[in-house]
Structures are given as structure tokens and as C-alpha cells.
N, C-alpha and C. Protein backbone atom coordinates (compact mmCIF):
# COMPACT_ATOMS: atom_id res chain seq x y z
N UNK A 1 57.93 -32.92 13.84
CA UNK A 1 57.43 -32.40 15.10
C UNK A 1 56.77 -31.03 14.90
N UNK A 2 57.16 -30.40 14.21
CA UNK A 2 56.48 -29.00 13.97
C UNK A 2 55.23 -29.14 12.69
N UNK A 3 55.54 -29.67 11.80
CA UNK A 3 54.59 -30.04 11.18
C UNK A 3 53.14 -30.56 12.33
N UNK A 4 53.57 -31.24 12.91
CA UNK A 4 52.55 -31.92 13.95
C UNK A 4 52.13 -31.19 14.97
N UNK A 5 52.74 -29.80 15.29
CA UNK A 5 52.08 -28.92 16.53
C UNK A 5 50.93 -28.19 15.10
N UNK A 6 51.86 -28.09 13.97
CA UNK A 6 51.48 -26.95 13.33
C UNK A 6 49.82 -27.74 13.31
N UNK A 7 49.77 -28.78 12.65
CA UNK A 7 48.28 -29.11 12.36
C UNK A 7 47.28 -29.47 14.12
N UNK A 8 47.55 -29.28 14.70
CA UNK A 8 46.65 -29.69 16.21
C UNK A 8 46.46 -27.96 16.33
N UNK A 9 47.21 -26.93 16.10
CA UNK A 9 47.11 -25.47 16.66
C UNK A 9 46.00 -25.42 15.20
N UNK A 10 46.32 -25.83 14.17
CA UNK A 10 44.82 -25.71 13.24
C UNK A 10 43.80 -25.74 13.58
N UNK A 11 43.72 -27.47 14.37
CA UNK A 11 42.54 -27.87 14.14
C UNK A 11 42.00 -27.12 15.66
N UNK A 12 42.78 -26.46 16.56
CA UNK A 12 42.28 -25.79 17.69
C UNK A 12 41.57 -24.70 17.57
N UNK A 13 42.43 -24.38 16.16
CA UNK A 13 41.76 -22.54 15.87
C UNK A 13 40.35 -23.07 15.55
N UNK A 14 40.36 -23.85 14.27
CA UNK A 14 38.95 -24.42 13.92
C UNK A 14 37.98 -24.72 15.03
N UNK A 15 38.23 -26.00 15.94
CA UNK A 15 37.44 -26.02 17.05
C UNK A 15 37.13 -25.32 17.83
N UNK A 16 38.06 -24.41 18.59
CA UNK A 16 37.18 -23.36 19.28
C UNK A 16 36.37 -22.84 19.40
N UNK A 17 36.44 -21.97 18.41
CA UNK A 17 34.99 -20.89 17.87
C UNK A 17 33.67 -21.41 17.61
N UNK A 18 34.07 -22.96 17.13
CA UNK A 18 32.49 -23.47 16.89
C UNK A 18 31.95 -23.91 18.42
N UNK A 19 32.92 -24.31 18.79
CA UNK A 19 32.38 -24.84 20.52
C UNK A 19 32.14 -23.77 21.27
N UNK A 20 32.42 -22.60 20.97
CA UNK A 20 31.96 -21.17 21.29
C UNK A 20 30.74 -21.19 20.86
N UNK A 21 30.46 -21.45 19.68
CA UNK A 21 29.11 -20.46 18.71
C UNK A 21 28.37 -21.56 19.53
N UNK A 22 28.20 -23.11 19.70
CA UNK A 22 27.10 -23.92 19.81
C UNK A 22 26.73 -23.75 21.23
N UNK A 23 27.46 -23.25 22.20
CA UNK A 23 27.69 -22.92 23.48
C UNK A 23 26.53 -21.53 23.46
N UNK A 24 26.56 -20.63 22.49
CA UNK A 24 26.35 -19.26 22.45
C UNK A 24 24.69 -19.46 21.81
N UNK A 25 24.80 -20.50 20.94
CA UNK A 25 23.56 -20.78 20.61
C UNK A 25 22.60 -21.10 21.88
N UNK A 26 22.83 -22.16 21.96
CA UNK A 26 22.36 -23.23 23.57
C UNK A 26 21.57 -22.06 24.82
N UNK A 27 22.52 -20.56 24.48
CA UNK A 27 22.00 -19.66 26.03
C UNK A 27 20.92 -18.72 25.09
N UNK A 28 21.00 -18.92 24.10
CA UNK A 28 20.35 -18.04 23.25
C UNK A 28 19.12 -18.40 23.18
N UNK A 29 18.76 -19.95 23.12
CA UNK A 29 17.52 -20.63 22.75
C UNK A 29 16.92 -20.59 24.25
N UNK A 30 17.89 -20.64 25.27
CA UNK A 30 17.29 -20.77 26.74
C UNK A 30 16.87 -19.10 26.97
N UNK A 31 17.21 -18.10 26.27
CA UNK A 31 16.79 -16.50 27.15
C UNK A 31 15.50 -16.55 26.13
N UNK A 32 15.49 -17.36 24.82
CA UNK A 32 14.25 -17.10 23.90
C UNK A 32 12.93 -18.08 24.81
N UNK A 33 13.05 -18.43 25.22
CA UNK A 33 12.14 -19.24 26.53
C UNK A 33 12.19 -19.22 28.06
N UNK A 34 12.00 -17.74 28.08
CA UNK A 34 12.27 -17.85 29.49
C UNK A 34 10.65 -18.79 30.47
N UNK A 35 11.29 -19.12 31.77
CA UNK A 35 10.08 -19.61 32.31
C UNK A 35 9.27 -18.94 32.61
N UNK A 36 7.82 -19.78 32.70
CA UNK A 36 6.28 -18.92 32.90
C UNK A 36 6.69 -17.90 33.69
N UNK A 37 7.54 -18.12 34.90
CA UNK A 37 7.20 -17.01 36.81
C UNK A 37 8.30 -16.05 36.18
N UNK A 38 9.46 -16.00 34.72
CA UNK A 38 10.40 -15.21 34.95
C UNK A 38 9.86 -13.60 34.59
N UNK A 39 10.19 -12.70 34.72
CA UNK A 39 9.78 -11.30 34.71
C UNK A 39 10.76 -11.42 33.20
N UNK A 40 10.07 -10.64 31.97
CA UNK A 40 10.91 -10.24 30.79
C UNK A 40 11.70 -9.00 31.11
């Protein structure tokens, strides 16, 4: 049982941050294109 939290709290640390970064990417590529009418 602990063995088994221990590896899911792994693979959470792992997943997070990337579902962060691709999340962080995604708003990044949208402010690098803003629309024609937006004011920079």
C-alpha cells in the first residue's frame, strides 16, 4: 500500500509541471499572435 501511494505521488510530481509548462506554452503562442483590432 505505501509502495503504491509512493509511485502515483511520483508520477503526480512528474505530471504536473509538464501539464503546467504545455498549458504555459499554449498562452504564450496565443499573446505571440495577438488579433489584427488588439492594441500591443
Amino acid at each position: 500500500m505505501i509502495i503504491g501511494a509512493s509511485i502515483v505521488s511520483i508520477g503526480w510530481i512528474a505530471f504536473w509541471p509538464w501539464a503546467q509548462l504545455k498549458r504555459l506554452r499554449e498562452l504564450e503562442s496565443n499573446a505571440e499572435a495577438p488579433d489584427p483590432g488588439a492594441s500591443a
